[in-house]
PDB file of N, CA and C in Angstrom:
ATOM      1  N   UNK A   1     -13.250  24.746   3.386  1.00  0.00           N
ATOM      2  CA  UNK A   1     -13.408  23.999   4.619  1.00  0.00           C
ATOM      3  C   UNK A   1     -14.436  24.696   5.493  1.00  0.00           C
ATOM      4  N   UNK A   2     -15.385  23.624   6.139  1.00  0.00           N
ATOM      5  CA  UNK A   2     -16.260  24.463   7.247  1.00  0.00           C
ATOM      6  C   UNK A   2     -16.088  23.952   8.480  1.00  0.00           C
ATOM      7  N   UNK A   3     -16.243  24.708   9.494  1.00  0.00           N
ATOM      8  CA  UNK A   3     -16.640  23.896  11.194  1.00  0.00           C
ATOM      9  C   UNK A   3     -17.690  23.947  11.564  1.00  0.00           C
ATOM     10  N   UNK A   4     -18.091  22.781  11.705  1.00  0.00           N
ATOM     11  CA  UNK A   4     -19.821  22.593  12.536  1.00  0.00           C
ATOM     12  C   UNK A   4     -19.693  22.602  13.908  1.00  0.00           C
ATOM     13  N   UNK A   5     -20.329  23.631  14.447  1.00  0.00           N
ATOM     14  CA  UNK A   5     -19.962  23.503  15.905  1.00  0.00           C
ATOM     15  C   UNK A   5     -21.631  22.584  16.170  1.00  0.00           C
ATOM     16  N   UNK A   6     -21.670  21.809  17.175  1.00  0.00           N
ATOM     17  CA  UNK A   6     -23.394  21.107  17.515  1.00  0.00           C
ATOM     18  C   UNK A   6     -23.594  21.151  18.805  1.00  0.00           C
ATOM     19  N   UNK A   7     -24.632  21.885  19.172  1.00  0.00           N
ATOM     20  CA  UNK A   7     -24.989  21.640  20.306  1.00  0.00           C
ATOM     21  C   UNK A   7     -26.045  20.630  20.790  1.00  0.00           C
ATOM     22  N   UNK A   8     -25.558  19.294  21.931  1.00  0.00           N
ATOM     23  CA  UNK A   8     -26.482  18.497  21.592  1.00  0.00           C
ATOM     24  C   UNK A   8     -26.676  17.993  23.085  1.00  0.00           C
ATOM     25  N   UNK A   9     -27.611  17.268  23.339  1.00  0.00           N
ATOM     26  CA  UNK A   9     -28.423  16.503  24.371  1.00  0.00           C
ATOM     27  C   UNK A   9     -26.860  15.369  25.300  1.00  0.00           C
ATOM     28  N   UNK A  10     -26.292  15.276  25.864  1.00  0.00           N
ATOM     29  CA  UNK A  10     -25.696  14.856  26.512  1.00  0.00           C
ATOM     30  C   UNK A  10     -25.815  13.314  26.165  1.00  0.00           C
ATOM     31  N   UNK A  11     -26.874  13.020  26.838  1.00  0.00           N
ATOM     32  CA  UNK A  11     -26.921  11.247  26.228  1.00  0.00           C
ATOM     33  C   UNK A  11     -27.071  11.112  24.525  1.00  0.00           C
ATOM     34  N   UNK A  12     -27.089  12.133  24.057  1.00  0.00           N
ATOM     35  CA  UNK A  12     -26.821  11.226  22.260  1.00  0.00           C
ATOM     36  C   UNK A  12     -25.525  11.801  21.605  1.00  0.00           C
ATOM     37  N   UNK A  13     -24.446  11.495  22.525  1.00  0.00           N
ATOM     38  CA  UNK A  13     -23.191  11.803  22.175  1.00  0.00           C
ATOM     39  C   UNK A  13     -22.453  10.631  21.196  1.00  0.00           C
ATOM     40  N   UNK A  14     -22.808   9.476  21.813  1.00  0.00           N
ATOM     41  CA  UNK A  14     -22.024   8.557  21.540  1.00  0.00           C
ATOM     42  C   UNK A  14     -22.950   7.876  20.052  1.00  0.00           C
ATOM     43  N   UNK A  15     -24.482   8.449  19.762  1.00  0.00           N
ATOM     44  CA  UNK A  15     -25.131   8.340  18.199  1.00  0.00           C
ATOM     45  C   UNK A  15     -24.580   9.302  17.492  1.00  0.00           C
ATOM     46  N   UNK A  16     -24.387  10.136  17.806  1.00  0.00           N
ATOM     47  CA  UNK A  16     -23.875  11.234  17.059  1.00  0.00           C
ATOM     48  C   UNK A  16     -22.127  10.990  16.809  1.00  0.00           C
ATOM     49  N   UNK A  17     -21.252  10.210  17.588  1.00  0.00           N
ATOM     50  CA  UNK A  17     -19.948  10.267  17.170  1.00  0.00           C
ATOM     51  C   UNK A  17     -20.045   8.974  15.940  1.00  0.00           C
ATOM     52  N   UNK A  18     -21.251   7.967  16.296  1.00  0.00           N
ATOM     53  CA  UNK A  18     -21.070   7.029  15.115  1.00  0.00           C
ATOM     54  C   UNK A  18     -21.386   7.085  13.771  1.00  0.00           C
ATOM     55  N   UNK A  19     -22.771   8.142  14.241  1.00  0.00           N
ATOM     56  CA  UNK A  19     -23.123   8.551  12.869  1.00  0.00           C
ATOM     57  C   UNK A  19     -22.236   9.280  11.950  1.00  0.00           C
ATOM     58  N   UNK A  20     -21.077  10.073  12.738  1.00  0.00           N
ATOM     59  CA  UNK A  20     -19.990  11.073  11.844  1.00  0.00           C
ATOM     60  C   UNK A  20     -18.944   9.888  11.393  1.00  0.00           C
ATOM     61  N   UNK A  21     -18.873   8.876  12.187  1.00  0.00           N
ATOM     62  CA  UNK A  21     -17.562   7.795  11.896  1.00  0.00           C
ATOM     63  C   UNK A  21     -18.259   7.204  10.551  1.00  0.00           C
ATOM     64  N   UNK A  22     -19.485   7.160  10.526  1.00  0.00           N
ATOM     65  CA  UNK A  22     -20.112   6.258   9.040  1.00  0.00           C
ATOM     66  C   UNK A  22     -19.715   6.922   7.970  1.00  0.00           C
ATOM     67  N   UNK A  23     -20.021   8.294   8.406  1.00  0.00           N
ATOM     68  CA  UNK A  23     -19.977   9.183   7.065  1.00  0.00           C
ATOM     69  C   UNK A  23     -18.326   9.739   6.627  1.00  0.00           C
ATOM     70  N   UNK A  24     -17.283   8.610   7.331  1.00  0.00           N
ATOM     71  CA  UNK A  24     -15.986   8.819   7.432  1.00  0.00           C
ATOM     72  C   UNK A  24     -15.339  10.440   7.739  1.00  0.00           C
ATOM     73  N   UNK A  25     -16.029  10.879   8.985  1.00  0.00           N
ATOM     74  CA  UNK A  25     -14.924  11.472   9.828  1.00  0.00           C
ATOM     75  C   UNK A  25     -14.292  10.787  10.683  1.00  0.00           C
ATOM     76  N   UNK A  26     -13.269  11.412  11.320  1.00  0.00           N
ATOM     77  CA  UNK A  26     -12.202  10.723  12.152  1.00  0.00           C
ATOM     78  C   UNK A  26     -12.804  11.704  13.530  1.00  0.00           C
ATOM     79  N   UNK A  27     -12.456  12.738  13.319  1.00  0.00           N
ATOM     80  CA  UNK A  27     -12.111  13.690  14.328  1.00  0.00           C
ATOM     81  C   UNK A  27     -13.104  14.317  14.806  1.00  0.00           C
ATOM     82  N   UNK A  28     -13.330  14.593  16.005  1.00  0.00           N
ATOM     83  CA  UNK A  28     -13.642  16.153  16.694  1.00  0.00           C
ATOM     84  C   UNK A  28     -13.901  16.240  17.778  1.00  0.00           C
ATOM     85  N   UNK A  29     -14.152  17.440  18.564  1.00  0.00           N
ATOM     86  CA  UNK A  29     -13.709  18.032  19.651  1.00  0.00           C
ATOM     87  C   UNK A  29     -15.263  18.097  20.469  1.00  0.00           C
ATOM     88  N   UNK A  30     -14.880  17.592  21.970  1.00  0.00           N
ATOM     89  CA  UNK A  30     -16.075  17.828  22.328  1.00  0.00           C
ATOM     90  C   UNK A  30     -16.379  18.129  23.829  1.00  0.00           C
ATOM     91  N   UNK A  31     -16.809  19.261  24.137  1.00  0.00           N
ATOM     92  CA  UNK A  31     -16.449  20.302  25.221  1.00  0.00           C
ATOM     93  C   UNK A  31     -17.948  20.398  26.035  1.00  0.00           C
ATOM     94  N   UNK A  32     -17.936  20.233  27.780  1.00  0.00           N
ATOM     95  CA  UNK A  32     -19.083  20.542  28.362  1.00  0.00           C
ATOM     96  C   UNK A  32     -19.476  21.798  28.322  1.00  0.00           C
ATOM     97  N   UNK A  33     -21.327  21.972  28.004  1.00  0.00           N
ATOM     98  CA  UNK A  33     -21.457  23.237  28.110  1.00  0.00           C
ATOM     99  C   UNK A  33     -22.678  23.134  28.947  1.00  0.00           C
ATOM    100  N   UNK A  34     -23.550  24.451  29.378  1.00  0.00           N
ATOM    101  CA  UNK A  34     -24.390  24.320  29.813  1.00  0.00           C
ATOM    102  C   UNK A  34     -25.069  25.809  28.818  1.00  0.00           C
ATOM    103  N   UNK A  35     -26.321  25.471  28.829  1.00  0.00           N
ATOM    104  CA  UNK A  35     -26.651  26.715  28.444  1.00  0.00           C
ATOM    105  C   UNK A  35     -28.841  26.204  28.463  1.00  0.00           C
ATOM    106  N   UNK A  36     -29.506  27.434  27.874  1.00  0.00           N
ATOM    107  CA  UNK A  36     -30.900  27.283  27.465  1.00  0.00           C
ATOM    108  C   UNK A  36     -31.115  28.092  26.522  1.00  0.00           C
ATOM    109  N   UNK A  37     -32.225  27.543  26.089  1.00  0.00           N
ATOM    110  CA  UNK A  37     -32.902  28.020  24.272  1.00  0.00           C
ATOM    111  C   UNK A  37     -33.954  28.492  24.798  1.00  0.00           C
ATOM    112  N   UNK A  38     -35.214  28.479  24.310  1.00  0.00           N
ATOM    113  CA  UNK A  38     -36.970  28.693  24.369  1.00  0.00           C
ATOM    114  C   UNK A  38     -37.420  28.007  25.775  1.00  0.00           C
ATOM    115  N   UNK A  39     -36.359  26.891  26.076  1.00  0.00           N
ATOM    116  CA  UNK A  39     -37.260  26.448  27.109  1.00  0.00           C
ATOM    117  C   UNK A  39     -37.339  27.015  28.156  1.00  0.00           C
ATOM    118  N   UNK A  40     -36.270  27.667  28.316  1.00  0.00           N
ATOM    119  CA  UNK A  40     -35.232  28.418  29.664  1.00  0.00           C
ATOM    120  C   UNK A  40     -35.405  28.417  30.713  1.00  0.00           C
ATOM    121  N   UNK A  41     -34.943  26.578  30.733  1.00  0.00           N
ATOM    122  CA  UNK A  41     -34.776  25.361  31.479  1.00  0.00           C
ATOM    123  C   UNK A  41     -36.209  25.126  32.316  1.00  0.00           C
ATOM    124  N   UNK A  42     -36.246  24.567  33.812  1.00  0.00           N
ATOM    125  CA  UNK A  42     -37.087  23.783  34.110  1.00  0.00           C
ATOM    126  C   UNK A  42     -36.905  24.393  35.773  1.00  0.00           C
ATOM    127  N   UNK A  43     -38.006  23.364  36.260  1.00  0.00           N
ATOM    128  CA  UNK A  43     -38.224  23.588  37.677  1.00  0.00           C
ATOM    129  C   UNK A  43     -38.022  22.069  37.871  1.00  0.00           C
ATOM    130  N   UNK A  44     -36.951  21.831  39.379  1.00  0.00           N
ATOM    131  CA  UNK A  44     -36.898  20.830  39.816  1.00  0.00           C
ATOM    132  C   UNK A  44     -37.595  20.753  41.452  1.00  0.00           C
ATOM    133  N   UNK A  45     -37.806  19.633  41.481  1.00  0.00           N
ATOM    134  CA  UNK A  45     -38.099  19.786  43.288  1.00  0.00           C
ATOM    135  C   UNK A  45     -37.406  18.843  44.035  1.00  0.00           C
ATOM    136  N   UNK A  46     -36.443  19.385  45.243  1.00  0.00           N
ATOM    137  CA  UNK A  46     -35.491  18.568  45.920  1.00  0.00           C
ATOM    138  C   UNK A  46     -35.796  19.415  47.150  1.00  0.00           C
ATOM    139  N   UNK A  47     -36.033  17.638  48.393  1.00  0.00           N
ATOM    140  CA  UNK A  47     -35.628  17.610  49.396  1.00  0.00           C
ATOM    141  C   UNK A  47     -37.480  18.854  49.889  1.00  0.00           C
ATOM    142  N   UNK A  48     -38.399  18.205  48.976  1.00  0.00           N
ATOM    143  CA  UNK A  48     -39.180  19.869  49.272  1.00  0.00           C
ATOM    144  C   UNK A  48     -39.107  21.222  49.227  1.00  0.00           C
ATOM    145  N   UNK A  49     -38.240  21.348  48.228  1.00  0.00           N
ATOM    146  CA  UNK A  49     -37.964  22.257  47.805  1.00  0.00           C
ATOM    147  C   UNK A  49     -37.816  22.669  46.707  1.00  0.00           C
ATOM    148  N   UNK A  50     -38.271  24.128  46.292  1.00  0.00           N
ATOM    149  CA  UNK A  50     -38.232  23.746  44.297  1.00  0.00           C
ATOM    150  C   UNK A  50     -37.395  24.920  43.771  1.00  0.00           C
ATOM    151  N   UNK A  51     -36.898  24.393  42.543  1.00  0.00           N
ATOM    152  CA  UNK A  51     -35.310  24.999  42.280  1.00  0.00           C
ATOM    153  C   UNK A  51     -35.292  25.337  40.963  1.00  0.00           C
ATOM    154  N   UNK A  52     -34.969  26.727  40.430  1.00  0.00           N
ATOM    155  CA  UNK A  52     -35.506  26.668  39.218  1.00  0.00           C
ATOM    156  C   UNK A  52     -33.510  26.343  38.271  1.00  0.00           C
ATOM    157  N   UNK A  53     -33.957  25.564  37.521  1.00  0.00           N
ATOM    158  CA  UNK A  53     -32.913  25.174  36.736  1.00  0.00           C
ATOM    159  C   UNK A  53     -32.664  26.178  35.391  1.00  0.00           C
ATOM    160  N   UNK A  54     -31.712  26.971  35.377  1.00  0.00           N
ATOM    161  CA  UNK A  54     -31.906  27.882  34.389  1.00  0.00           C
ATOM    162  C   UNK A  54     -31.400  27.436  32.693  1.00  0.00           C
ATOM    163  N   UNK A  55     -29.711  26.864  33.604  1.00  0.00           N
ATOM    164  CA  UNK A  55     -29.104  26.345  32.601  1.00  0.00           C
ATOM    165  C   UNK A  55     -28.800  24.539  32.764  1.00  0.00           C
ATOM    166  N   UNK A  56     -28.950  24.323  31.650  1.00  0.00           N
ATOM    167  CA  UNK A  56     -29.071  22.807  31.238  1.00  0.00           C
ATOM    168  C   UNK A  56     -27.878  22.221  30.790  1.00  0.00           C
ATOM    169  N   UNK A  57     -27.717  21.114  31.237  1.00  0.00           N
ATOM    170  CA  UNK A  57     -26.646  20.427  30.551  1.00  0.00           C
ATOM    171  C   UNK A  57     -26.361  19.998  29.240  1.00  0.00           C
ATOM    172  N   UNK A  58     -25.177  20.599  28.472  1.00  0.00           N
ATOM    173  CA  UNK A  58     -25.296  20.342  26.606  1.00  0.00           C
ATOM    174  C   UNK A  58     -23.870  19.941  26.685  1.00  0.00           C
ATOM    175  N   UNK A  59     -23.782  19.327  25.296  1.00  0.00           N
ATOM    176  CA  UNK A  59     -22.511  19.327  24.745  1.00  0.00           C
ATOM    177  C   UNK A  59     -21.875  19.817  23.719  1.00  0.00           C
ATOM    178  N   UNK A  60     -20.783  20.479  23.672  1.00  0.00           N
ATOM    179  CA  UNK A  60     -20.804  21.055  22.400  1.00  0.00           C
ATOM    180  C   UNK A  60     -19.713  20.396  21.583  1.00  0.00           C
ATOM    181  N   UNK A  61     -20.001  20.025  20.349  1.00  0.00           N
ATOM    182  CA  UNK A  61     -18.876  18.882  19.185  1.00  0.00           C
ATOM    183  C   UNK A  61     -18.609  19.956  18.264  1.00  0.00           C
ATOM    184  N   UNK A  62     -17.423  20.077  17.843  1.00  0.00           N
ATOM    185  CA  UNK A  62     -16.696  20.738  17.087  1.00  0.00           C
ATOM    186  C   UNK A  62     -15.927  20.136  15.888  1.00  0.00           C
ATOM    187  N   UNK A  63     -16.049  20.281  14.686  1.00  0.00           N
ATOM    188  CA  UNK A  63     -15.577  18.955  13.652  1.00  0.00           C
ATOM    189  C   UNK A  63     -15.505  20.122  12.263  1.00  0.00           C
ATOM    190  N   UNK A  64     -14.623  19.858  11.960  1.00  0.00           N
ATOM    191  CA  UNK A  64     -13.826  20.723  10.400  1.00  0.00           C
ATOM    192  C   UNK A  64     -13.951  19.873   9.734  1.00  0.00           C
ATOM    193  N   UNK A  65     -14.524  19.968   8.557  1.00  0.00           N
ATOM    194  CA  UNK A  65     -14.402  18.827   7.318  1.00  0.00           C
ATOM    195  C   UNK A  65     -14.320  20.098   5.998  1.00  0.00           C
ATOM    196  N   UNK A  66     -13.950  19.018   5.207  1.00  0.00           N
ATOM    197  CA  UNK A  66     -14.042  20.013   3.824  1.00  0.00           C
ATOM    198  C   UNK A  66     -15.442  20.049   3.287  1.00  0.00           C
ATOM    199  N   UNK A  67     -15.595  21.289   2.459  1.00  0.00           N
ATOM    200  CA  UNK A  67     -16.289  21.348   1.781  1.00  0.00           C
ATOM    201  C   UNK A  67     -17.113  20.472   1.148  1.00  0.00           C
ATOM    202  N   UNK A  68     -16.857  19.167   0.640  1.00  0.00           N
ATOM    203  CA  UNK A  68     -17.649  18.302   0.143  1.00  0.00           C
ATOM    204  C   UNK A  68     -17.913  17.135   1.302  1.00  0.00           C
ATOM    205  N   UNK A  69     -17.836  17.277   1.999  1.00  0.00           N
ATOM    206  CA  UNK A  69     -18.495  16.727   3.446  1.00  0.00           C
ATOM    207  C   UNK A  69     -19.141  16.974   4.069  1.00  0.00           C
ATOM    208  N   UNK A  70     -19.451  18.526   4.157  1.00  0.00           N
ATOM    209  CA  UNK A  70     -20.750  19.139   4.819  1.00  0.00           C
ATOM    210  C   UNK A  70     -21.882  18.336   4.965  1.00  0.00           C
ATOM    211  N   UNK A  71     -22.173  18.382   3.553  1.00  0.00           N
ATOM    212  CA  UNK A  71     -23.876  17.855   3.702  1.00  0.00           C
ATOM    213  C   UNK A  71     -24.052  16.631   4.287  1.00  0.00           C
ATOM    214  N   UNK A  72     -23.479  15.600   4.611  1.00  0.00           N
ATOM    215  CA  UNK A  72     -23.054  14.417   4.997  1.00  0.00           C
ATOM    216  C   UNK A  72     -23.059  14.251   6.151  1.00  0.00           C
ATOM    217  N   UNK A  73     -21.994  15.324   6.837  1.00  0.00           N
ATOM    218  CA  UNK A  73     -22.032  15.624   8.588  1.00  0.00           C
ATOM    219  C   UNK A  73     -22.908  16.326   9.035  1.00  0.00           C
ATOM    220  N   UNK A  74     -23.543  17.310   8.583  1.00  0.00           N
ATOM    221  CA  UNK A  74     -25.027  17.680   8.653  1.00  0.00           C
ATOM    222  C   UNK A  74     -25.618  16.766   8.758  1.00  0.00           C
ATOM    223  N   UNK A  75     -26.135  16.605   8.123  1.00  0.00           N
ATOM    224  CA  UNK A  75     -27.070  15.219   8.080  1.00  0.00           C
ATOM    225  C   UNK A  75     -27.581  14.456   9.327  1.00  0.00           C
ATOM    226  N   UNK A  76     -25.563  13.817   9.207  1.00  0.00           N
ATOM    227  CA  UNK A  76     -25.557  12.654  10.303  1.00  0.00           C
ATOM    228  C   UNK A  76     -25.556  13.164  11.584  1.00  0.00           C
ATOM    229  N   UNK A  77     -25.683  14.463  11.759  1.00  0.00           N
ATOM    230  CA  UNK A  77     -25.619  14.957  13.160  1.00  0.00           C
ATOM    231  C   UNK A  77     -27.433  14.919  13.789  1.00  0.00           C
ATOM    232  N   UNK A  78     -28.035  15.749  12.584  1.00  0.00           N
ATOM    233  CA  UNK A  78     -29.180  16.270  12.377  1.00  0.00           C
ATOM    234  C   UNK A  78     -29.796  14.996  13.073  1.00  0.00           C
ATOM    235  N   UNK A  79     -29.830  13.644  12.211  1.00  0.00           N
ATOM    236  CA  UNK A  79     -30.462  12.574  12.435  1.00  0.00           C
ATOM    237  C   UNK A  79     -30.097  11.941  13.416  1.00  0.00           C
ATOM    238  N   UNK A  80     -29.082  12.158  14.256  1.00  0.00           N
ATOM    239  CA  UNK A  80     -28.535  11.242  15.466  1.00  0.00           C
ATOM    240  C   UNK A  80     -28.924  11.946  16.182  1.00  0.00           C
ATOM    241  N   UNK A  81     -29.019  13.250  16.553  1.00  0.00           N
ATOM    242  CA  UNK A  81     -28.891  14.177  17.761  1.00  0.00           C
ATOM    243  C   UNK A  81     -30.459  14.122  17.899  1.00  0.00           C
ATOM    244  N   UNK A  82     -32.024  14.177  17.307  1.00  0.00           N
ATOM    245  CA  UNK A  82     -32.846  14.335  17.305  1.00  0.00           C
ATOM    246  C   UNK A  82     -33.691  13.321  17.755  1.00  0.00           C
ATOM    247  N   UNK A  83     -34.294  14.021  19.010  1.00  0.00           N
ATOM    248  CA  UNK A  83     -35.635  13.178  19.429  1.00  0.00           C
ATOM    249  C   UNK A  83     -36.574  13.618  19.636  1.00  0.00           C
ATOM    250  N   UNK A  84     -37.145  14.680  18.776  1.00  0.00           N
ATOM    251  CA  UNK A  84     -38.348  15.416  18.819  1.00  0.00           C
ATOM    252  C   UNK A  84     -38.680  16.224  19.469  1.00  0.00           C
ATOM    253  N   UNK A  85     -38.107  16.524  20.362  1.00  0.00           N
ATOM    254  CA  UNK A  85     -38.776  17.385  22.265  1.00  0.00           C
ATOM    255  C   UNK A  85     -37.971  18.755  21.922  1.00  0.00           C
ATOM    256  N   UNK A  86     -38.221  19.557  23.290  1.00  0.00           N
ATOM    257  CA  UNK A  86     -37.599  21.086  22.816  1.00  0.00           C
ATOM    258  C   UNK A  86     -36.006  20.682  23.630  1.00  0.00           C
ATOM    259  N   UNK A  87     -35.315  21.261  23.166  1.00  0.00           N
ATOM    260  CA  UNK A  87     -33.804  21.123  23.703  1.00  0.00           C
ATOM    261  C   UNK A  87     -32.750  20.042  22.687  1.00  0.00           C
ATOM    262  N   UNK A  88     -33.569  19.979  21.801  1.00  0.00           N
ATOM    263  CA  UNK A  88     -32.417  18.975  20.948  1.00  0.00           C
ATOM    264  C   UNK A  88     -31.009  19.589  20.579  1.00  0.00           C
ATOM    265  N   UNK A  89     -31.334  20.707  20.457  1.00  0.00           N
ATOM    266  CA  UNK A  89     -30.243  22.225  20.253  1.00  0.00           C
ATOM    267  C   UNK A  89     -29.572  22.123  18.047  1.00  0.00           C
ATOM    268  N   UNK A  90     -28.789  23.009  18.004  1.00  0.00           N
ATOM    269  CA  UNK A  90     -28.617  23.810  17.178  1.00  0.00           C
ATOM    270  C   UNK A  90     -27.166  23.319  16.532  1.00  0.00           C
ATOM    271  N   UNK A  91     -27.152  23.654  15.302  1.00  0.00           N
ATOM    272  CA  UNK A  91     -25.935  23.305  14.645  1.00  0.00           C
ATOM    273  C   UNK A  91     -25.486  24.766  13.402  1.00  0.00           C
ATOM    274  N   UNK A  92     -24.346  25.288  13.855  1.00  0.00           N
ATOM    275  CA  UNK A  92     -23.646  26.146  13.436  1.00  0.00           C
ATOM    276  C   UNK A  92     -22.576  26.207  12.299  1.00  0.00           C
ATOM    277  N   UNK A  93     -22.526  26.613  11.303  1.00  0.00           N
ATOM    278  CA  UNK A  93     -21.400  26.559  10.347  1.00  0.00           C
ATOM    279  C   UNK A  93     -21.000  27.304  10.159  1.00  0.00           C
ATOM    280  N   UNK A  94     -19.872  27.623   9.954  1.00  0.00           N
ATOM    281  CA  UNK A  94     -18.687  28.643   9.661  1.00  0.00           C
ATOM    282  C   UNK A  94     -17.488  28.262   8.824  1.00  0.00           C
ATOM    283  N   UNK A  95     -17.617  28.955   7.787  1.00  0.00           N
ATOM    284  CA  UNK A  95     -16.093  29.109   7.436  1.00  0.00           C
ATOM    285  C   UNK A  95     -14.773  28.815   7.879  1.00  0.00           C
ATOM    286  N   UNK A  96     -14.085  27.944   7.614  1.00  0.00           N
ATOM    287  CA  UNK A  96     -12.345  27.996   7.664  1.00  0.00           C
ATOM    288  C   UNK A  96     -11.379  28.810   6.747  1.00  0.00           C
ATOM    289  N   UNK A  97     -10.779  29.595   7.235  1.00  0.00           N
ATOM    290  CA  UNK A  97      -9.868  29.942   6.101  1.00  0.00           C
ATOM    291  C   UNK A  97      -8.613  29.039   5.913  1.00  0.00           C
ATOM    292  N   UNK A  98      -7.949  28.236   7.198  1.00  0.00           N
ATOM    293  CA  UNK A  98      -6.755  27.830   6.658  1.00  0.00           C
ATOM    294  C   UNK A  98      -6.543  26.501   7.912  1.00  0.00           C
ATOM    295  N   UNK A  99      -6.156  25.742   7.973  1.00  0.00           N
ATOM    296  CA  UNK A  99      -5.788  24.140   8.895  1.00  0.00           C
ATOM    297  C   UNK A  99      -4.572  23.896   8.624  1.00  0.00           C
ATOM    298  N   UNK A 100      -3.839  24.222   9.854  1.00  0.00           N
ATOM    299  CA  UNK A 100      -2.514  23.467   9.737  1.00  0.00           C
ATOM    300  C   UNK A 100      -1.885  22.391  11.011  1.00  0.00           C
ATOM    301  N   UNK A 101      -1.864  21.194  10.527  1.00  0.00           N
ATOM    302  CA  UNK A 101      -1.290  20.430  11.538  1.00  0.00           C
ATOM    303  C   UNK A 101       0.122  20.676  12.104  1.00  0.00           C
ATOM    304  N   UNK A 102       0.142  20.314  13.403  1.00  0.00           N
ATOM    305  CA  UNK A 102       1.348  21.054  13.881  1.00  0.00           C
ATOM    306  C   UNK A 102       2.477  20.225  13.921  1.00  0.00           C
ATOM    307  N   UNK A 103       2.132  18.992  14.309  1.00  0.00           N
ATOM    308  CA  UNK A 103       3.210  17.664  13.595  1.00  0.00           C
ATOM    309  C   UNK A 103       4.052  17.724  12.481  1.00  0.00           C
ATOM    310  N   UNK A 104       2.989  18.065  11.135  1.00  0.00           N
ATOM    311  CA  UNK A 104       3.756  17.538  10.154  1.00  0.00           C
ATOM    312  C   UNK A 104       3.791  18.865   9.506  1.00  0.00           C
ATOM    313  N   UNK A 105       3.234  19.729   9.550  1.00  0.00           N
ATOM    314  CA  UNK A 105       2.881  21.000   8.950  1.00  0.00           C
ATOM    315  C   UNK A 105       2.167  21.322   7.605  1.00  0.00           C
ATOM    316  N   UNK A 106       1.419  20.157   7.685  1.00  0.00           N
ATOM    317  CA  UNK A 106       0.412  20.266   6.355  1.00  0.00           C
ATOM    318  C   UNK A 106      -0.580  20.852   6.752  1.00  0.00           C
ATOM    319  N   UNK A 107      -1.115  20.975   5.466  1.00  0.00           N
ATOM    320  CA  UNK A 107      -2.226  22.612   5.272  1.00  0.00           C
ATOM    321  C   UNK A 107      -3.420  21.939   4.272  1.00  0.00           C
ATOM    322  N   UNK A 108      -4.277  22.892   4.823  1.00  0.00           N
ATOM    323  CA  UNK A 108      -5.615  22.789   4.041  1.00  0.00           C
ATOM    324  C   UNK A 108      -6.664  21.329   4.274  1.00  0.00           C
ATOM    325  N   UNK A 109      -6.802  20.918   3.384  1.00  0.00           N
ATOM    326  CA  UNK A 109      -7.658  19.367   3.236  1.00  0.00           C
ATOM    327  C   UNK A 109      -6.933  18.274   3.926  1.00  0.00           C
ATOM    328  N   UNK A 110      -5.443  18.593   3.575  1.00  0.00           N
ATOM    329  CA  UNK A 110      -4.874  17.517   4.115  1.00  0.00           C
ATOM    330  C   UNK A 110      -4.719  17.209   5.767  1.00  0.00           C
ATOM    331  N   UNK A 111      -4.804  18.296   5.981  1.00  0.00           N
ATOM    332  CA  UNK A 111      -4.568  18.521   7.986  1.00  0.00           C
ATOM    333  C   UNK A 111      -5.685  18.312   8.329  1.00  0.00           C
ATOM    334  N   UNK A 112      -6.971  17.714   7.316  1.00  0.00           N
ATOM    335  CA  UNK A 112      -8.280  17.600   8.732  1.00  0.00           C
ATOM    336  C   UNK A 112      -7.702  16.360   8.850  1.00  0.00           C
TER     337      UNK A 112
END
């Protein structure tokens, strides 16, 4: 089992949850973040005044699939989340060692 954590653009949340529903996931988790990459962020100007924006608004999606799903949710993240510009952000994989639902108390493949 792996977890893709994605960090992605705020407005392509809702391409990115359809693109994972195609590729039949159900699930995952998805938490405000703020942060910056290369761009490290922007200058705004308000009220005549200019403001340097350090950290940016992201989202971060969190989704466990098994092993033979990876490449699939990769993919569909890769291709939904992307619109060419700097800040599209980054996708992380890691290892699971073990998933247990707390309901029923099943384990492994079966608890994603």
């Amino acid at each position: 089992m792996k977890k893709i954590e994605a960090i992605i653009k705020p407005f392509k949340l809702d391409e990115v949850k359809e693109a994972l529903h195609a590729v039949g996931l159900q699930g995952m988790t998805v938490l405000e973040a703020k942060g910056f990459g290369r761009q490290r962020g922007h200058t705004e100007l308000y009220r005549g005044a200019e403001y340097i924006v350090d950290f940016l608004p992201k989202l971060k999606i969190e989704v466990v699939v098994s092993d033979a799903q990876l490449e699939a949710a990769v993919g569909a993240i890769t291709k939904s989340a992307h619109t060419g510009k700097i800040g599209d952000g980054k996708i992380f994989v890691s290892e699971i060692t073990e998933v247990i639902r707390i309901r029923t108390g099943e384990t492994g493949d079966q608890a994603i």
